[in-house]
PDB file of N, CA and C in Angstrom:
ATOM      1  N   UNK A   1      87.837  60.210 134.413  1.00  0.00           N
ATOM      2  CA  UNK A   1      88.546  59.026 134.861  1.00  0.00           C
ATOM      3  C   UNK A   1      88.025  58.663 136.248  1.00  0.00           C
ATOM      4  N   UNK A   2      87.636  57.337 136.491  1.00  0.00           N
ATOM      5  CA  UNK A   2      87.291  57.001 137.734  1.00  0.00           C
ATOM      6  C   UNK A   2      88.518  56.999 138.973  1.00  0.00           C
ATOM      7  N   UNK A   3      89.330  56.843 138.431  1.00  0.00           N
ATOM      8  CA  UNK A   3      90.121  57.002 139.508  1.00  0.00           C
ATOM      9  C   UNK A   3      90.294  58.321 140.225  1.00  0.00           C
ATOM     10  N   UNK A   4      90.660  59.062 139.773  1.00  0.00           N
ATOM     11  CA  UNK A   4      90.436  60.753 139.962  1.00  0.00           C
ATOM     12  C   UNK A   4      89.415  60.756 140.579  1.00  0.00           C
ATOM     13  N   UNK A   5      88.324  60.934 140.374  1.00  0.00           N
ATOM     14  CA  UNK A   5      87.023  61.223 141.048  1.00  0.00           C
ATOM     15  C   UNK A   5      86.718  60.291 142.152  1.00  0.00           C
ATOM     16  N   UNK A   6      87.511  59.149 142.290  1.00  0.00           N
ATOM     17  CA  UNK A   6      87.376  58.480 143.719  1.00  0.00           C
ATOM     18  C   UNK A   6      88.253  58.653 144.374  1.00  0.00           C
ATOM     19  N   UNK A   7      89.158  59.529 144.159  1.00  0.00           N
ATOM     20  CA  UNK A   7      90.410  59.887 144.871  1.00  0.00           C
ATOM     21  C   UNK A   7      89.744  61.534 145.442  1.00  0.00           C
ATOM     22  N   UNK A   8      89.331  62.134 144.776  1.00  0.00           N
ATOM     23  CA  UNK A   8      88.789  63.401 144.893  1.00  0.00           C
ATOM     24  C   UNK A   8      87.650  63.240 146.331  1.00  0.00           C
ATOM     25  N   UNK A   9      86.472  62.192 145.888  1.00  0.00           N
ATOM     26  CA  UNK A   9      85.365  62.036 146.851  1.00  0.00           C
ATOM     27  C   UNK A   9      86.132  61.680 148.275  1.00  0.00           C
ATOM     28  N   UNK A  10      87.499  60.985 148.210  1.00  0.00           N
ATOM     29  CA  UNK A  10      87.695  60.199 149.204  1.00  0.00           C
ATOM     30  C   UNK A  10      88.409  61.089 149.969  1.00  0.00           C
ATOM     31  N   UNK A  11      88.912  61.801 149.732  1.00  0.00           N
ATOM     32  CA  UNK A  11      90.069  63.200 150.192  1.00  0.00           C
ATOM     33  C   UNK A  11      89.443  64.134 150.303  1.00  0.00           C
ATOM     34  N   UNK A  12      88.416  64.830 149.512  1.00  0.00           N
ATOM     35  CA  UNK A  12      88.029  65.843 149.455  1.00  0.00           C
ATOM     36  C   UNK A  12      88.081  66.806 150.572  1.00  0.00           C
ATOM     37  N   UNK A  13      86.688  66.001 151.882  1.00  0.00           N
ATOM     38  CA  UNK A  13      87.502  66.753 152.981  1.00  0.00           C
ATOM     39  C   UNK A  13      88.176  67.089 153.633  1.00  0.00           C
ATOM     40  N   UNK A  14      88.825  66.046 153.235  1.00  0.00           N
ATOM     41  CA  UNK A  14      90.621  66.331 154.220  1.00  0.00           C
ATOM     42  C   UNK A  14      91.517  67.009 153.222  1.00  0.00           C
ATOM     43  N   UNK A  15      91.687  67.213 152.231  1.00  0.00           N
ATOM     44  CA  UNK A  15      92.278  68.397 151.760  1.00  0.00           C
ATOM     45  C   UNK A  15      91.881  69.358 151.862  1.00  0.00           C
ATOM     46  N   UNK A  16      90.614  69.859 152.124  1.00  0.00           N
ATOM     47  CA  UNK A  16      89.833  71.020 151.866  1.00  0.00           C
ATOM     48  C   UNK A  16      89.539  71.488 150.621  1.00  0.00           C
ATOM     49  N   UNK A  17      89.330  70.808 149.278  1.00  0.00           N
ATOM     50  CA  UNK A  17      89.349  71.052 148.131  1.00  0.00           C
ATOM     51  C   UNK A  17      88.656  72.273 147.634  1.00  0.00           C
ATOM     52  N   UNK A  18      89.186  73.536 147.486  1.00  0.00           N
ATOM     53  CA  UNK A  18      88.349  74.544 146.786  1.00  0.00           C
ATOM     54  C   UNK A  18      87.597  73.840 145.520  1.00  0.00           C
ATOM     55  N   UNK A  19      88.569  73.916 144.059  1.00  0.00           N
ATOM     56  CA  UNK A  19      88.369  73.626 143.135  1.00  0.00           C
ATOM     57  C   UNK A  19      89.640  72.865 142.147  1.00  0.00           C
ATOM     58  N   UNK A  20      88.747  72.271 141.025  1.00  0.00           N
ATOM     59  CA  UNK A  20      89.743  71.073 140.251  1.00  0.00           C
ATOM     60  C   UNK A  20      89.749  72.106 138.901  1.00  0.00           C
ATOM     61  N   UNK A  21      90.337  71.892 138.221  1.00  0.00           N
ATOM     62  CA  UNK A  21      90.895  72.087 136.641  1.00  0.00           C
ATOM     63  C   UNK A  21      91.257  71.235 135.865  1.00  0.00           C
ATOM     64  N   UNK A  22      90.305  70.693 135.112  1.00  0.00           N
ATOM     65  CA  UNK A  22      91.177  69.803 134.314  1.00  0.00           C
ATOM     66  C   UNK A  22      91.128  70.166 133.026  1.00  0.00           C
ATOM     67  N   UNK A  23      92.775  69.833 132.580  1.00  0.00           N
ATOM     68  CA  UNK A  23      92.983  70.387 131.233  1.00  0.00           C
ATOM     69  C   UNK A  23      92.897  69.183 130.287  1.00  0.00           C
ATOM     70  N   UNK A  24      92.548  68.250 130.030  1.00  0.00           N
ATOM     71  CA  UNK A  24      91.983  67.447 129.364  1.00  0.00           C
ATOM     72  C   UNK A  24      91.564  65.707 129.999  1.00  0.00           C
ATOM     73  N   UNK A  25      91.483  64.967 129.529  1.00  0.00           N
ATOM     74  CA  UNK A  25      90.870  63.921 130.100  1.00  0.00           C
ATOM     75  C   UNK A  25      91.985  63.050 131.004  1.00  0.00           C
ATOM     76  N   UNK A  26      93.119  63.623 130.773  1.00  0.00           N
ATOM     77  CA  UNK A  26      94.135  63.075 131.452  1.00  0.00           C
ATOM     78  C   UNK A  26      95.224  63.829 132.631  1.00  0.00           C
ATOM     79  N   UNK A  27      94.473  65.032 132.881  1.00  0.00           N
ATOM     80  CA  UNK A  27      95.552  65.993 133.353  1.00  0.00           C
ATOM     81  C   UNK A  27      94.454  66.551 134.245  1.00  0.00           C
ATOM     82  N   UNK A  28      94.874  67.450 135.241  1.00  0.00           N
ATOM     83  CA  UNK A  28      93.966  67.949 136.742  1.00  0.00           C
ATOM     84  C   UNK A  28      94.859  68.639 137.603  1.00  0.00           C
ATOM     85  N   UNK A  29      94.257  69.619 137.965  1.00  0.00           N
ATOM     86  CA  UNK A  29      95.077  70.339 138.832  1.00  0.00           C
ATOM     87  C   UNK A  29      94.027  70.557 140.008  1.00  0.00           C
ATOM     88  N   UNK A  30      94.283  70.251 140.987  1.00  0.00           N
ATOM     89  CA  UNK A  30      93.330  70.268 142.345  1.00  0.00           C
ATOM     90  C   UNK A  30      93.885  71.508 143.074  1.00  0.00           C
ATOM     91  N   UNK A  31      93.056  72.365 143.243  1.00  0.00           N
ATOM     92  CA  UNK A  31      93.630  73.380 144.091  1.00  0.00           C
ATOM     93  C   UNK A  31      92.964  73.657 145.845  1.00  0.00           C
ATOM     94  N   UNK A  32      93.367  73.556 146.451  1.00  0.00           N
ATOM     95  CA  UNK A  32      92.923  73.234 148.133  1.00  0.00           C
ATOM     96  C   UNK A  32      93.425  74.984 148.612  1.00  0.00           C
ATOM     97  N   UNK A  33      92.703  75.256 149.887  1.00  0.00           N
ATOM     98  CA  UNK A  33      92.506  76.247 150.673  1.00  0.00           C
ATOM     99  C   UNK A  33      93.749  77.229 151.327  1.00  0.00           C
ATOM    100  N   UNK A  34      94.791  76.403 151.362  1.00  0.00           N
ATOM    101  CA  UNK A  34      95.915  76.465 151.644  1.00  0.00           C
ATOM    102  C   UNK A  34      96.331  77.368 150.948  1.00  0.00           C
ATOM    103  N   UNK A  35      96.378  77.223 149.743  1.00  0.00           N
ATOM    104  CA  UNK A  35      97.425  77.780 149.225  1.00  0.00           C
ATOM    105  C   UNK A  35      98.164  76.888 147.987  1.00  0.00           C
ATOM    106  N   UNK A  36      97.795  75.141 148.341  1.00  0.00           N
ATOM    107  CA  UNK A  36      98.275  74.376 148.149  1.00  0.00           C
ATOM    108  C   UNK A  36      97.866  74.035 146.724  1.00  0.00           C
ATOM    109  N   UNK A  37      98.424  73.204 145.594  1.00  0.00           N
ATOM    110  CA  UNK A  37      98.260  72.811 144.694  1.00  0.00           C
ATOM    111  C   UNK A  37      98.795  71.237 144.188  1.00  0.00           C
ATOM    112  N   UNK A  38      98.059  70.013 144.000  1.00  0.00           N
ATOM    113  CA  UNK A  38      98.360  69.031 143.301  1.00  0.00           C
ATOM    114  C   UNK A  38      98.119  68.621 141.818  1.00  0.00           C
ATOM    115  N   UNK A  39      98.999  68.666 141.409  1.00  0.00           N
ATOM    116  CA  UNK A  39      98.618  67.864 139.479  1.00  0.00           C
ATOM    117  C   UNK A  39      98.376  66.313 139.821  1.00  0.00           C
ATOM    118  N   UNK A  40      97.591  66.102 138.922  1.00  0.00           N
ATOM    119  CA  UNK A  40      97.367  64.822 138.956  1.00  0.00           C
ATOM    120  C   UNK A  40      97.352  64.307 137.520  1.00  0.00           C
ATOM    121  N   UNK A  41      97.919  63.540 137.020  1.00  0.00           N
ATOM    122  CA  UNK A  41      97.644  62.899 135.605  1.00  0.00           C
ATOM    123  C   UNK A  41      97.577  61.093 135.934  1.00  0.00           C
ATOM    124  N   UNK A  42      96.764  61.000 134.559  1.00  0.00           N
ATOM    125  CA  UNK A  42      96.353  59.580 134.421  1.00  0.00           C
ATOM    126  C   UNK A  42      97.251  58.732 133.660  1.00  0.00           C
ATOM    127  N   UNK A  43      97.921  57.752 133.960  1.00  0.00           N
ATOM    128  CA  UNK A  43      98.901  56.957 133.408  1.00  0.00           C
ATOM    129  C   UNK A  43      98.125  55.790 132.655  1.00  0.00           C
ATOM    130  N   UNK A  44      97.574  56.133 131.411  1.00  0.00           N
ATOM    131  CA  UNK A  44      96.045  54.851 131.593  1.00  0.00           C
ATOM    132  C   UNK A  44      96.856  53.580 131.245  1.00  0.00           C
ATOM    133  N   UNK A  45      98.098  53.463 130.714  1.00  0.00           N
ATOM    134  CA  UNK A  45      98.532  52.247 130.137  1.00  0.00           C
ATOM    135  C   UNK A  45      99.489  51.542 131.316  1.00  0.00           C
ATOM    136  N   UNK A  46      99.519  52.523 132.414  1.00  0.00           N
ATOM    137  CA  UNK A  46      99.773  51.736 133.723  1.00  0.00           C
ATOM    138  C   UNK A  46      98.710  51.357 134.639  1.00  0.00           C
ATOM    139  N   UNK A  47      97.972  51.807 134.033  1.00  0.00           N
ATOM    140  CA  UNK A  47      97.001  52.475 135.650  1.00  0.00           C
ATOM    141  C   UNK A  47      97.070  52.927 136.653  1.00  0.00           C
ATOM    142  N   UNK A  48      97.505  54.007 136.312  1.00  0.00           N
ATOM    143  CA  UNK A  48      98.363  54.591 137.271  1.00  0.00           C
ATOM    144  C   UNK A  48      97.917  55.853 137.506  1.00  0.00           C
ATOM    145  N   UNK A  49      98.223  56.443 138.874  1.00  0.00           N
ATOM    146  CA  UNK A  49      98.249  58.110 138.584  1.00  0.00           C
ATOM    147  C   UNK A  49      99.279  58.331 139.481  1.00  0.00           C
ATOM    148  N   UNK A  50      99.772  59.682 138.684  1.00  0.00           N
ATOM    149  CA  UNK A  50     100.671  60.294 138.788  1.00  0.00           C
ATOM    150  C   UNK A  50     100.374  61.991 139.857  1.00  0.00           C
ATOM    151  N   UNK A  51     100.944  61.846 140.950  1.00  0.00           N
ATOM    152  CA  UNK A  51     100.428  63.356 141.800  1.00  0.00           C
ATOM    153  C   UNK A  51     102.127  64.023 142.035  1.00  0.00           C
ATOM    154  N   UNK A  52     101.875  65.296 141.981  1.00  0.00           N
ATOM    155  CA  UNK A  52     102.606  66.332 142.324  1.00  0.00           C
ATOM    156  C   UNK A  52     102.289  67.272 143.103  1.00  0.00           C
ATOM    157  N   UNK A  53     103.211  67.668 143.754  1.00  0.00           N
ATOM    158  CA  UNK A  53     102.599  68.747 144.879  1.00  0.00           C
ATOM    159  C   UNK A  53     103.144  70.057 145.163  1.00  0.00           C
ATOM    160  N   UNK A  54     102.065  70.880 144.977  1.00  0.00           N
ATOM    161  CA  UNK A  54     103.147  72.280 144.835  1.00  0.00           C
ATOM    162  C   UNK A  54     102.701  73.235 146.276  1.00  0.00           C
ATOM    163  N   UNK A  55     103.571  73.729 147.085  1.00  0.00           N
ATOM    164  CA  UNK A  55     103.629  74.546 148.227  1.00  0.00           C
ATOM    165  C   UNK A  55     103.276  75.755 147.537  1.00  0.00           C
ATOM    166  N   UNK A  56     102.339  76.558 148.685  1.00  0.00           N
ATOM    167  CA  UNK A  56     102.276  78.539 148.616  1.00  0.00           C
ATOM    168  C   UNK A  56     103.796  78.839 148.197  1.00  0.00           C
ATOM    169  N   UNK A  57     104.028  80.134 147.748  1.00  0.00           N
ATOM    170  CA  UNK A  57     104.703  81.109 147.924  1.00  0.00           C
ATOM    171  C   UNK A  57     105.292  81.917 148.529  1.00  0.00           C
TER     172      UNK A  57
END
C-alpha cells in the first residue's frame, strides 16, 4: 500500500524504526527502538489508515 510506505519513508527517522511486519496486504505492525509498537491497517474503502499504539512493559 502506498500509503504505508510513505508514511514509513516519512517517519522512519524520527521513530527510529527497527523493523515492520506485515501480516497481509492490509495489516503492519511497525516496531521502533523503544520498546514501542504501532499497528497500522489500511481502510481501502475509506482511504484511510488506521494506527494504534502500544507502550513497553
Amino acid at each position: 500500500m502506498d500509503k504505508v510506505n510513505t508514511l514509513l519513508i516519512e517517519l522512519g527517522n524520527t521513530l527510529d524504526i527497527e523493523r515492520v511486519t506485515a501480516y497481509d496486504y492490509q495489516m503492519w505492525t511497525v516496531y521502533m527502538s523503544a520498546g514501542k509498537e504501532i499497528e497500522v491497517q489500511g481502510l481501502d474503502e475509506r482511504e484511510e489508515l488506521l494506527l494504534q499504539s502500544s507502550l513497553p512493559r
